[in-house]
C-alpha atoms as a PDB file:
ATOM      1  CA  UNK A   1      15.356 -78.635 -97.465  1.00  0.00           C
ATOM      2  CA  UNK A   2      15.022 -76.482 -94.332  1.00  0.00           C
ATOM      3  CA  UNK A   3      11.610 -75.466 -95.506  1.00  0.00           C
ATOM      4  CA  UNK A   4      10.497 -79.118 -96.666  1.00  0.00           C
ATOM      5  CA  UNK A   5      10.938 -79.671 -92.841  1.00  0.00           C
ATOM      6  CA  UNK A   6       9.661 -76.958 -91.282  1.00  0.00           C
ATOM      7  CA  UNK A   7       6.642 -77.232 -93.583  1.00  0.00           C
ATOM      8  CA  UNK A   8       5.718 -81.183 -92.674  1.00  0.00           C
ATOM      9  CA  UNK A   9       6.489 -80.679 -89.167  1.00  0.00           C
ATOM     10  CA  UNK A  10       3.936 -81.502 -86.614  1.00  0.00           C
ATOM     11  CA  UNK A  11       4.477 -78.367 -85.474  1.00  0.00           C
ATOM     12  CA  UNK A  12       3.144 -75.994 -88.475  1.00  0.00           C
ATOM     13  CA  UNK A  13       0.540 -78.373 -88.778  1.00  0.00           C
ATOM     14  CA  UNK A  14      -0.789 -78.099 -85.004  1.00  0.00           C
ATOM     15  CA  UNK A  15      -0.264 -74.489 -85.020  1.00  0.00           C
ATOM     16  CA  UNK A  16      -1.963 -73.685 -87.788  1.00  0.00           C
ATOM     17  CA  UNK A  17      -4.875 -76.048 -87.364  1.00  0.00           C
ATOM     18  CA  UNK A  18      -5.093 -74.271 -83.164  1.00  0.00           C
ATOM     19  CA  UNK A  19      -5.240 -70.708 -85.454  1.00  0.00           C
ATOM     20  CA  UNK A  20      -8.156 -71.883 -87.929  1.00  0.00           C
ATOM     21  CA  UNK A  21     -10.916 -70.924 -85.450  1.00  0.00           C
ATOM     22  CA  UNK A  22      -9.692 -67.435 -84.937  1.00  0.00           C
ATOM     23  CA  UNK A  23      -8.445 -67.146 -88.711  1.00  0.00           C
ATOM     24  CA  UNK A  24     -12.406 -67.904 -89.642  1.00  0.00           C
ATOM     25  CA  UNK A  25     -13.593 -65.654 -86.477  1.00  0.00           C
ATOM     26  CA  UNK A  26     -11.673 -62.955 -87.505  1.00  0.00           C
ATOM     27  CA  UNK A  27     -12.911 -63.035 -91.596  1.00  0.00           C
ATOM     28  CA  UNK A  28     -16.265 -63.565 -90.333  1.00  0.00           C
ATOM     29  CA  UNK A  29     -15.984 -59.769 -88.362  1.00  0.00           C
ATOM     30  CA  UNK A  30     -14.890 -58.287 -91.631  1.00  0.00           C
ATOM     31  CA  UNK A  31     -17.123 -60.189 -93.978  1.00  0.00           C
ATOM     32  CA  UNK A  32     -20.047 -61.314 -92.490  1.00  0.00           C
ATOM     33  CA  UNK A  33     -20.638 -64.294 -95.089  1.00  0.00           C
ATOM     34  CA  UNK A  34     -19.611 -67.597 -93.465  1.00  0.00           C
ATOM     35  CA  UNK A  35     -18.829 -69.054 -97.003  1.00  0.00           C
ATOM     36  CA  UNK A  36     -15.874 -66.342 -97.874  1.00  0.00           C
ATOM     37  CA  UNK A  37     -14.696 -66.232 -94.376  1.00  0.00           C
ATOM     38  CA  UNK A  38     -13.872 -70.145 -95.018  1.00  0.00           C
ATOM     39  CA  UNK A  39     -12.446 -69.123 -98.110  1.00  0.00           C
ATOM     40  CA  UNK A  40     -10.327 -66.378 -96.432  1.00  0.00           C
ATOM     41  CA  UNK A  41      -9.385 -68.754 -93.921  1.00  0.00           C
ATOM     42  CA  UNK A  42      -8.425 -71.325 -96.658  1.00  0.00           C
ATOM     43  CA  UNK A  43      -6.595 -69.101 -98.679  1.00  0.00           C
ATOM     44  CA  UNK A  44      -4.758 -67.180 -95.981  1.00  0.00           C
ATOM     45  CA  UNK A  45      -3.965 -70.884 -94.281  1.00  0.00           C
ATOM     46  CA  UNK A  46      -2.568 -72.402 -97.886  1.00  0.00           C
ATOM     47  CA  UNK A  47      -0.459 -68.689 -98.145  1.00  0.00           C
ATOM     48  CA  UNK A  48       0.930 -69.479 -95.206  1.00  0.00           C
ATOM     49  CA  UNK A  49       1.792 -73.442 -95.863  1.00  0.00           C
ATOM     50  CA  UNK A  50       3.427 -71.910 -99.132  1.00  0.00           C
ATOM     51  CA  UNK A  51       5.343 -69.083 -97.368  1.00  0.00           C
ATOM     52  CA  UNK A  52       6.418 -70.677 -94.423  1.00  0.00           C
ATOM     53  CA  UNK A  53      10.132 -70.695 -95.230  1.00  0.00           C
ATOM     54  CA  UNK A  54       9.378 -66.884 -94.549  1.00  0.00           C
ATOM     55  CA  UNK A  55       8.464 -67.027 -90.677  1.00  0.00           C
ATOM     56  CA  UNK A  56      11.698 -66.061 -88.853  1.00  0.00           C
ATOM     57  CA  UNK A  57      10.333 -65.107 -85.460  1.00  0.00           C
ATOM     58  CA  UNK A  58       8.239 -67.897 -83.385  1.00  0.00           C
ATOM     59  CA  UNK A  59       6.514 -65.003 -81.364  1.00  0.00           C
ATOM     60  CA  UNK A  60       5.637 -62.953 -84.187  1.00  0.00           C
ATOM     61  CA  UNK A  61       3.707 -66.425 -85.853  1.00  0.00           C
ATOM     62  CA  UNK A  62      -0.267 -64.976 -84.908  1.00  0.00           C
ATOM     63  CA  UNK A  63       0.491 -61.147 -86.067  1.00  0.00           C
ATOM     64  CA  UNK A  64       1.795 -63.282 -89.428  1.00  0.00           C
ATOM     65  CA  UNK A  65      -0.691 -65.373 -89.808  1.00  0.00           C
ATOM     66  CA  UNK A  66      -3.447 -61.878 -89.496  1.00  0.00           C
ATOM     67  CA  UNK A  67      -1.402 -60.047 -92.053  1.00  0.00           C
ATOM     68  CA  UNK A  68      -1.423 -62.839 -94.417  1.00  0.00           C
ATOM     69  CA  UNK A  69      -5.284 -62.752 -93.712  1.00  0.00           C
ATOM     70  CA  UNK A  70      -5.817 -59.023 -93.729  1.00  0.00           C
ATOM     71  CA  UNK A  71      -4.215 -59.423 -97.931  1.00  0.00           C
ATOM     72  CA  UNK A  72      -6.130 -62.358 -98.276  1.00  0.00           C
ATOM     73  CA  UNK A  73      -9.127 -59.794 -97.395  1.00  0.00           C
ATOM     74  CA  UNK A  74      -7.661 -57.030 -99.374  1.00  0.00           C
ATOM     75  CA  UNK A  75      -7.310 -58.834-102.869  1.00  0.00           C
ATOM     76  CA  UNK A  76     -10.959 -60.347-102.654  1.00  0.00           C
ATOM     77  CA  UNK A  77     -12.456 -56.610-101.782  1.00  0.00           C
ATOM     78  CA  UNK A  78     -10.144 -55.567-105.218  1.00  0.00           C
ATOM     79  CA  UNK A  79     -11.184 -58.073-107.201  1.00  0.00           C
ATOM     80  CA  UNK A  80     -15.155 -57.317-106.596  1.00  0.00           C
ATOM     81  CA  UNK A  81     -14.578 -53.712-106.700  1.00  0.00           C
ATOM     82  CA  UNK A  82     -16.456 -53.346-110.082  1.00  0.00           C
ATOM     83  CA  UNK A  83     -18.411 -55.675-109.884  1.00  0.00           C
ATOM     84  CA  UNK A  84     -20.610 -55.665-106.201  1.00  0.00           C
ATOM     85  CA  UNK A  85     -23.951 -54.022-106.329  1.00  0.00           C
ATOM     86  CA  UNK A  86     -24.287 -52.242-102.636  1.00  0.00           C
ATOM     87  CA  UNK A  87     -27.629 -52.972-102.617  1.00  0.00           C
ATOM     88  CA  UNK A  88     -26.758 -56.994-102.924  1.00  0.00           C
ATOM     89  CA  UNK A  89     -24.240 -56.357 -99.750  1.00  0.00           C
ATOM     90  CA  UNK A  90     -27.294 -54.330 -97.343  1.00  0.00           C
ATOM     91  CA  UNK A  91     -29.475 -57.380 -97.948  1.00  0.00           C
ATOM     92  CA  UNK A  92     -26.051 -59.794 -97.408  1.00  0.00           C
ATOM     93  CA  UNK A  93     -25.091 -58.064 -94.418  1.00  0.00           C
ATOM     94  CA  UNK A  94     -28.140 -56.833 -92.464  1.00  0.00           C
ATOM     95  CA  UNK A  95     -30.826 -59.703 -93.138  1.00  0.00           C
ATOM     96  CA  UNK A  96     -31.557 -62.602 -91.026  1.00  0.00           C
ATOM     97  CA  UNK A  97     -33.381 -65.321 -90.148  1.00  0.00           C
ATOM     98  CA  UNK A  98     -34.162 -64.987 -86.980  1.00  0.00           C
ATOM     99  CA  UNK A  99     -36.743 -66.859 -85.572  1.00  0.00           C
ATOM    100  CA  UNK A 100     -38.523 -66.390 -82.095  1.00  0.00           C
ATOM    101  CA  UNK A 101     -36.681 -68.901 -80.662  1.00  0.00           C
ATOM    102  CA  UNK A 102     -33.902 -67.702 -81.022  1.00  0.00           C
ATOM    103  CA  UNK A 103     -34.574 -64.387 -79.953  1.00  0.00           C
ATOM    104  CA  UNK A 104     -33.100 -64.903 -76.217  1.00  0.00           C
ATOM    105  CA  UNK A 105     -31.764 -62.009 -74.431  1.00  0.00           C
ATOM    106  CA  UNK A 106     -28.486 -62.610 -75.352  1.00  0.00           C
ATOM    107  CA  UNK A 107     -29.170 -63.289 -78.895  1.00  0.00           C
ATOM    108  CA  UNK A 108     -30.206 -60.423 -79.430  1.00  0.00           C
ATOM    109  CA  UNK A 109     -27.573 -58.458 -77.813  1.00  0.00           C
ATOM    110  CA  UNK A 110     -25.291 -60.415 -79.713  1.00  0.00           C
ATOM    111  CA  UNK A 111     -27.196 -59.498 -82.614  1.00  0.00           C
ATOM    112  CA  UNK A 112     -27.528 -55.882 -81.953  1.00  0.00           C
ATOM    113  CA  UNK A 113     -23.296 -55.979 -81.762  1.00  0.00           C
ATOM    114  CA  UNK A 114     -22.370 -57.972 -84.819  1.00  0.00           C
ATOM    115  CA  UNK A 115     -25.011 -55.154 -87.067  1.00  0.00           C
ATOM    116  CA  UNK A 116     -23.360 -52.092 -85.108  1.00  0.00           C
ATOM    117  CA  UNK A 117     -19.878 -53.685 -86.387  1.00  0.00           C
ATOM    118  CA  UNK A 118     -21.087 -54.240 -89.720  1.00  0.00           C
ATOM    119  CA  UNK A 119     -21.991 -50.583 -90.165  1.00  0.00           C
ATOM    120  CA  UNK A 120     -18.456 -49.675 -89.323  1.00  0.00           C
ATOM    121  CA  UNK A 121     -16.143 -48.297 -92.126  1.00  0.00           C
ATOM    122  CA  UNK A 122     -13.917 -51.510 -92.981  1.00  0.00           C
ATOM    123  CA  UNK A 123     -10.485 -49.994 -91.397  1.00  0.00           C
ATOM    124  CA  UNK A 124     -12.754 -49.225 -88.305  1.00  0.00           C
ATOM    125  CA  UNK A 125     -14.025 -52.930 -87.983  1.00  0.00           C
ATOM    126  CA  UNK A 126     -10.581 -54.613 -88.811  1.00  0.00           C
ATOM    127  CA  UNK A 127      -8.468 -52.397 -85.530  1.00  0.00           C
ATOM    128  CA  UNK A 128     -11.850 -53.250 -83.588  1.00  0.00           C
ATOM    129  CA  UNK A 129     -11.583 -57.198 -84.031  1.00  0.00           C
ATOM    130  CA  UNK A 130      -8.214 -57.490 -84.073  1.00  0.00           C
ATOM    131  CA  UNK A 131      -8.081 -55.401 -80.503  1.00  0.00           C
ATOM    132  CA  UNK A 132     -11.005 -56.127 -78.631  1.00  0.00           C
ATOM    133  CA  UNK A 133     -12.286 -59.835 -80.353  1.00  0.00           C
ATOM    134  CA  UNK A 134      -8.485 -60.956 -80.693  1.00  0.00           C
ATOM    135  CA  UNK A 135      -6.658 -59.166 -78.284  1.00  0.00           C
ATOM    136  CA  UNK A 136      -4.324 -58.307 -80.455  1.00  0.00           C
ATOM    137  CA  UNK A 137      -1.604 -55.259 -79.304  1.00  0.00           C
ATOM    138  CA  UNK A 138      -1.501 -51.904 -81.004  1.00  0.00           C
ATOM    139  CA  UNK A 139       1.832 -52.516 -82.285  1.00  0.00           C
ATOM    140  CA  UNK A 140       0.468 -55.794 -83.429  1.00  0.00           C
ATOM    141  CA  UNK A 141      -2.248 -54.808 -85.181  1.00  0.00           C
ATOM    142  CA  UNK A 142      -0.688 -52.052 -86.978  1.00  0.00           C
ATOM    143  CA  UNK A 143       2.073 -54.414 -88.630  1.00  0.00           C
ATOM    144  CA  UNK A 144      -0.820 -56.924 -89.492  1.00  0.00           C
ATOM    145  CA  UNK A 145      -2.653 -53.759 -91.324  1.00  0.00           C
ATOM    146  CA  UNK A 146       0.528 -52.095 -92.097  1.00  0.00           C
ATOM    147  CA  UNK A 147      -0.761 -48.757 -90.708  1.00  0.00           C
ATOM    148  CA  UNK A 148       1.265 -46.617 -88.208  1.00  0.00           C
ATOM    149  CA  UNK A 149       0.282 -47.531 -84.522  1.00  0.00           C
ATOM    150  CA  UNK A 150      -1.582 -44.050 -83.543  1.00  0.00           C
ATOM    151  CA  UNK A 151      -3.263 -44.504 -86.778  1.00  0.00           C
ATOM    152  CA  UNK A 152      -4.684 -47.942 -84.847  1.00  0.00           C
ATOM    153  CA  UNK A 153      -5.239 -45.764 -81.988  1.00  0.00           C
ATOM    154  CA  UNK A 154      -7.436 -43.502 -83.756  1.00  0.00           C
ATOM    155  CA  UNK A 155      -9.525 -45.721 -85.699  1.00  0.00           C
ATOM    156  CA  UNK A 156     -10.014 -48.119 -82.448  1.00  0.00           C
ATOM    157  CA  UNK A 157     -11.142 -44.793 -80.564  1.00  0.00           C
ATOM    158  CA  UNK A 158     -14.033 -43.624 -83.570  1.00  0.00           C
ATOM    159  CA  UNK A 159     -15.189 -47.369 -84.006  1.00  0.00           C
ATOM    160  CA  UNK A 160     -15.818 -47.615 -80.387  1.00  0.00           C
ATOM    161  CA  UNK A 161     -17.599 -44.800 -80.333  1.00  0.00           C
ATOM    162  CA  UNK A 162     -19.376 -44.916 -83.170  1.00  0.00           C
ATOM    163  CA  UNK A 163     -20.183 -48.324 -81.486  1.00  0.00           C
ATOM    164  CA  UNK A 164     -21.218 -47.175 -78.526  1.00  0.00           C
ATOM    165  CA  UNK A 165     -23.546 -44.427 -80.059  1.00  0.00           C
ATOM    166  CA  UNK A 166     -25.334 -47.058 -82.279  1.00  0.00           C
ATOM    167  CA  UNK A 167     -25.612 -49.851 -79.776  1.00  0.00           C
ATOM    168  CA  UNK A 168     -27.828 -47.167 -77.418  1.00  0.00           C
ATOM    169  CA  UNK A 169     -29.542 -45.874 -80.096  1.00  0.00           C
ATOM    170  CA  UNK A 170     -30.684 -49.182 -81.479  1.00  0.00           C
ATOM    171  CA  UNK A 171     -31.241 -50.533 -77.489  1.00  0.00           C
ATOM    172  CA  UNK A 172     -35.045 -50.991 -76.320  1.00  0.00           C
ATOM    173  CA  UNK A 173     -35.863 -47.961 -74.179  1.00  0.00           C
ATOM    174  CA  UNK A 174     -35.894 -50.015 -71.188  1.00  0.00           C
ATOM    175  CA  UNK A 175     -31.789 -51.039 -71.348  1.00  0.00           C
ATOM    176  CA  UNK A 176     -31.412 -47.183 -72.107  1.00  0.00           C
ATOM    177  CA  UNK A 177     -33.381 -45.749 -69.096  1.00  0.00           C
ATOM    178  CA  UNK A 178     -31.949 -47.977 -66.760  1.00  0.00           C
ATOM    179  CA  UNK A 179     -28.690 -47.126 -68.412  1.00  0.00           C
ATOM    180  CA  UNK A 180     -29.018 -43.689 -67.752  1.00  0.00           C
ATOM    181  CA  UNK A 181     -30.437 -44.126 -64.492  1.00  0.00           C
ATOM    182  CA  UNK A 182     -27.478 -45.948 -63.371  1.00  0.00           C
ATOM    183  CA  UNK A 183     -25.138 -42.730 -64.081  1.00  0.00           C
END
């Protein structure tokens, strides 16, 4: 009965519609297809409905709620394991649409960023949203992966460098001599 209540309660309800956007956000970074993020979001969101009897700490309800979306992730990369051409994910991941008006400045910085993240190694992207797009703590992040904390640390460190590298290779040569002027 304690769950029946818990589980209709205004309160669940609010707090996991307030999570949706950043449940969808953070598939999105790991995806990059807006349809299965909304199915990750769904799924992980209906997990959560079904296993909320299971939520014993208030504070710990985000880090729970990215865990039961980080398995949500896992199962769907393990059920299209033998079956996902990589050549069908390259034209997925890296094409778009872009048109010249929406090539603004900041578009295509924007751009530039989500690409660099998408060439990432999958561990490397998931400690890089869930630290720098969710703000997420070490500790935090390594109970939503369940991976030990300097094993966070590590991966954060070679995705933001790896990052870093790509995002000045791939800048116009303008942004890069000014940044190195600036030095």
């Amino acid at each position: 009965m304690n769950k029946l209540v818990y589980l209709f309660s205004a309160g669940l309800r609010g707090r996991l519609t307030a999570m949706r956007p950043r449940l969808y956000r953070l598939a999105y970074a790991w995806c990059h297809d807006g349809h299965l993020a909304d199915d990750l979001t769904q799924e992980a969101l209906a997990r959560a409905i079904d296993r909320a009897g299971q939520i014993k700490d208030e504070a710990a309800f985000e880090g729970w709620l990215f865990a039961i979306l980080n398995n949500c992730w896992r199962d769907y990369l393990r059920r299209c394991k033998d079956c996902v051409d990589i050549e069908d994910i390259d034209e997925a991941v890296f094409a778009h649409d872009a048109t010249p008006e929406r090539l603004y400045a900041s578009r295509q910085a924007s751009n530039r960023v989500r690409i660099a993240i998408a060439h990432l190694p999958v561990g490397q992207r998931q400690v890089l949203t869930l630290v720098d797009i969710e703000e997420c703590s070490y500790a935090e992040v390594a109970t939503v992966l369940d991976i030990p904390v300097g094993t966070v640390m590590s991966r954060l460190s070679r995705a933001r460098q790896t990052l870093k590298a790509q995002l000045i290779e791939d800048a116009p040569a303008r942004v890069v001599q000014l940044t190195r002027r600036s030095r």
